[in-house]
C-alpha atoms as a PDB file:
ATOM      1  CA  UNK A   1     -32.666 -22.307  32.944  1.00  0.00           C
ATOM      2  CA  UNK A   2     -30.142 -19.625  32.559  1.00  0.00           C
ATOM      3  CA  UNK A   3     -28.033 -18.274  35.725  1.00  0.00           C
ATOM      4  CA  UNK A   4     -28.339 -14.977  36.208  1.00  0.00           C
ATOM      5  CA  UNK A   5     -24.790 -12.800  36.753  1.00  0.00           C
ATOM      6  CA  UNK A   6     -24.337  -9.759  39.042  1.00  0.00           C
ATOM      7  CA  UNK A   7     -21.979  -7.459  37.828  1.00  0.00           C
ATOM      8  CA  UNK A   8     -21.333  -4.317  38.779  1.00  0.00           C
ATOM      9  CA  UNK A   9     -20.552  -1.433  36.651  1.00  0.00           C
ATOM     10  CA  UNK A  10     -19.205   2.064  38.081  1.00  0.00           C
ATOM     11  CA  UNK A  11     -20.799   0.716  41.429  1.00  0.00           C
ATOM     12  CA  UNK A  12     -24.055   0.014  40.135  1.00  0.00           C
ATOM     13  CA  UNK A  13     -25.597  -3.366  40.138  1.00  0.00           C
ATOM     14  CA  UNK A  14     -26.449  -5.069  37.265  1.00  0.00           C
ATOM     15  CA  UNK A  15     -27.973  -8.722  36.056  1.00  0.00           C
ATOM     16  CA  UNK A  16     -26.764 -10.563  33.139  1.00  0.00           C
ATOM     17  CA  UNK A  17     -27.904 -13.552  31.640  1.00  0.00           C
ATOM     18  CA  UNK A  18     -24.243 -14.935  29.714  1.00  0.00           C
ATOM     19  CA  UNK A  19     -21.040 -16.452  31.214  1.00  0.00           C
ATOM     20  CA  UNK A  20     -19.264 -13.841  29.430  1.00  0.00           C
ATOM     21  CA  UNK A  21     -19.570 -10.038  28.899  1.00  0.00           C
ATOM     22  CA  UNK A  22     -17.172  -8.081  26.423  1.00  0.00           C
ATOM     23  CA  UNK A  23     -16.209  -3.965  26.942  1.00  0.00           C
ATOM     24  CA  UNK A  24     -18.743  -2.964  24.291  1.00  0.00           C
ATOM     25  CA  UNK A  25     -21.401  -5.036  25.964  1.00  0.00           C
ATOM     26  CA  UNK A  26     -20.571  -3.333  29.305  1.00  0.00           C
ATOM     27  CA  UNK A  27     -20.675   0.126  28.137  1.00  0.00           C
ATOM     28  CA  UNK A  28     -23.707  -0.847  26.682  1.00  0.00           C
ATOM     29  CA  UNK A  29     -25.529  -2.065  29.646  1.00  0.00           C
ATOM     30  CA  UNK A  30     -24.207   1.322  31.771  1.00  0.00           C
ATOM     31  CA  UNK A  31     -25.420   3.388  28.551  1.00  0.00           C
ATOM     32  CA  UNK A  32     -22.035   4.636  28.736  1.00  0.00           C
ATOM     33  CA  UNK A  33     -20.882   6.210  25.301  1.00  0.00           C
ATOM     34  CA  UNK A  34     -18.728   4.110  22.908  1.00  0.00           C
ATOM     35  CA  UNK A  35     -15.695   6.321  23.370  1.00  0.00           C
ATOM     36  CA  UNK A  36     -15.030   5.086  26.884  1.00  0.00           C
ATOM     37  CA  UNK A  37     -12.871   2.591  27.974  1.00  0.00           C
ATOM     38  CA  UNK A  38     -13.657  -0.283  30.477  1.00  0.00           C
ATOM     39  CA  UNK A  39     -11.138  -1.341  33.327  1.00  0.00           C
ATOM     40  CA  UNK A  40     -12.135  -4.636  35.165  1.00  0.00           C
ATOM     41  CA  UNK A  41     -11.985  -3.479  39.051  1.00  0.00           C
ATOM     42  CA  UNK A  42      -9.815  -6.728  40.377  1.00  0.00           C
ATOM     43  CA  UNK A  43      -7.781  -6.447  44.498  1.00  0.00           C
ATOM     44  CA  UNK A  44      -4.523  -5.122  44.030  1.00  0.00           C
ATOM     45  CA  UNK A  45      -2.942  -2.345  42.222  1.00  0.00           C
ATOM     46  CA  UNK A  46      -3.643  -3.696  38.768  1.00  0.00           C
ATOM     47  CA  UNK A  47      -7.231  -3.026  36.628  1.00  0.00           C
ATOM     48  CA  UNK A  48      -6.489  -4.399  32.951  1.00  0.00           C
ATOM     49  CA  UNK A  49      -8.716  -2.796  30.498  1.00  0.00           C
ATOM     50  CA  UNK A  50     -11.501  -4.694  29.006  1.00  0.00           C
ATOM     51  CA  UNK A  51     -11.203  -4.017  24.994  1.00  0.00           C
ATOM     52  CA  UNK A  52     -14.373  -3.784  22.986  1.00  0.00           C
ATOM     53  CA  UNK A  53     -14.375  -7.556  22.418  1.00  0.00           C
ATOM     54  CA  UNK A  54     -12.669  -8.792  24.753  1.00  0.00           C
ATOM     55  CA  UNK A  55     -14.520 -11.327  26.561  1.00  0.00           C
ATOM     56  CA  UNK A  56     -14.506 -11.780  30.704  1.00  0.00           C
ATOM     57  CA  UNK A  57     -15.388 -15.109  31.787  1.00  0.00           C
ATOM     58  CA  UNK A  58     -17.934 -13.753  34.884  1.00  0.00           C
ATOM     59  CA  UNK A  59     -18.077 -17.727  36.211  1.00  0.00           C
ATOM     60  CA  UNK A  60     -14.459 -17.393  37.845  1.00  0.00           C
ATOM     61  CA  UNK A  61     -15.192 -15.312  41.069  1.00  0.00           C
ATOM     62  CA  UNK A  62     -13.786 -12.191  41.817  1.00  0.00           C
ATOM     63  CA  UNK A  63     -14.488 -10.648  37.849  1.00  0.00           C
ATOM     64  CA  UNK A  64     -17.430  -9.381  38.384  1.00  0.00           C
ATOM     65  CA  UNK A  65     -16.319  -5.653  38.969  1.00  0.00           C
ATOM     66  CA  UNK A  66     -16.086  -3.121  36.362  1.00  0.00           C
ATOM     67  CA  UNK A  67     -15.535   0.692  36.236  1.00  0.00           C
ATOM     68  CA  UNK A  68     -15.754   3.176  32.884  1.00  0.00           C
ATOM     69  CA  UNK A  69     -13.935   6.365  32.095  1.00  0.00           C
ATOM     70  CA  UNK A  70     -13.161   8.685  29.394  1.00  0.00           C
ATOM     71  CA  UNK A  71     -10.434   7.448  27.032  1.00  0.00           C
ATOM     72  CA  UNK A  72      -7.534   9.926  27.307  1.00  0.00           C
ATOM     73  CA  UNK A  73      -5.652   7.953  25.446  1.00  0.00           C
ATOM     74  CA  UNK A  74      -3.540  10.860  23.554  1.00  0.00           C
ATOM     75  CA  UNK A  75      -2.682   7.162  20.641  1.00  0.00           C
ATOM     76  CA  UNK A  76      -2.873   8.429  16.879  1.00  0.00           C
END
C-alpha cells in the first residue's frame, strides 16, 4: 500500500501518492499556470526554487511546503 504525502501548496493542503514531486507536478496539482515558478517554503531566510523537473524527496521532513508566483524573471 502506498503512503499518502501532505504537501502544501500556497497554504493549501494537498495528498500525494509518490516520494517525490517535481515543480511541474506541483503547479500542476495547484492548477497553477506553467509560467510560474515554484519556491520550496523551508525555516530560515532561504526558499530555493523548485525547477520544472527537479525532484523533492517529500520523505525527509520539513519539505513538504511549497509556494507559487509569477516568474518575473526579466532572463532572455
Amino acid at each position: 500500500m502506498k503512503k499518502n504525502y501532505e504537501i502544501f501548496i500556497d497554504q493549501k493542503k494537498y495528498e500525494w501518492t509518490e516520494p517525490n514531486i517535481n515543480g511541474k507536478q506541483i503547479k500542476d496539482l495547484a492548477g497553477v499556470p506553467q509560467s510560474h515558478r515554484v519556491w520550496q517554503d523551508l525555516p530560515g531566510p532561504n526558499d530555493p526554487p523548485v525547477k520544472d523537473q527537479e525532484e523533492v524527496d517529500l520523505t525527509k521532513p520539513g519539505r513538504e511546503k511549497f509556494f507559487t508566483g509569477e516568474n518575473n524573471s526579466t532572463e532572455g
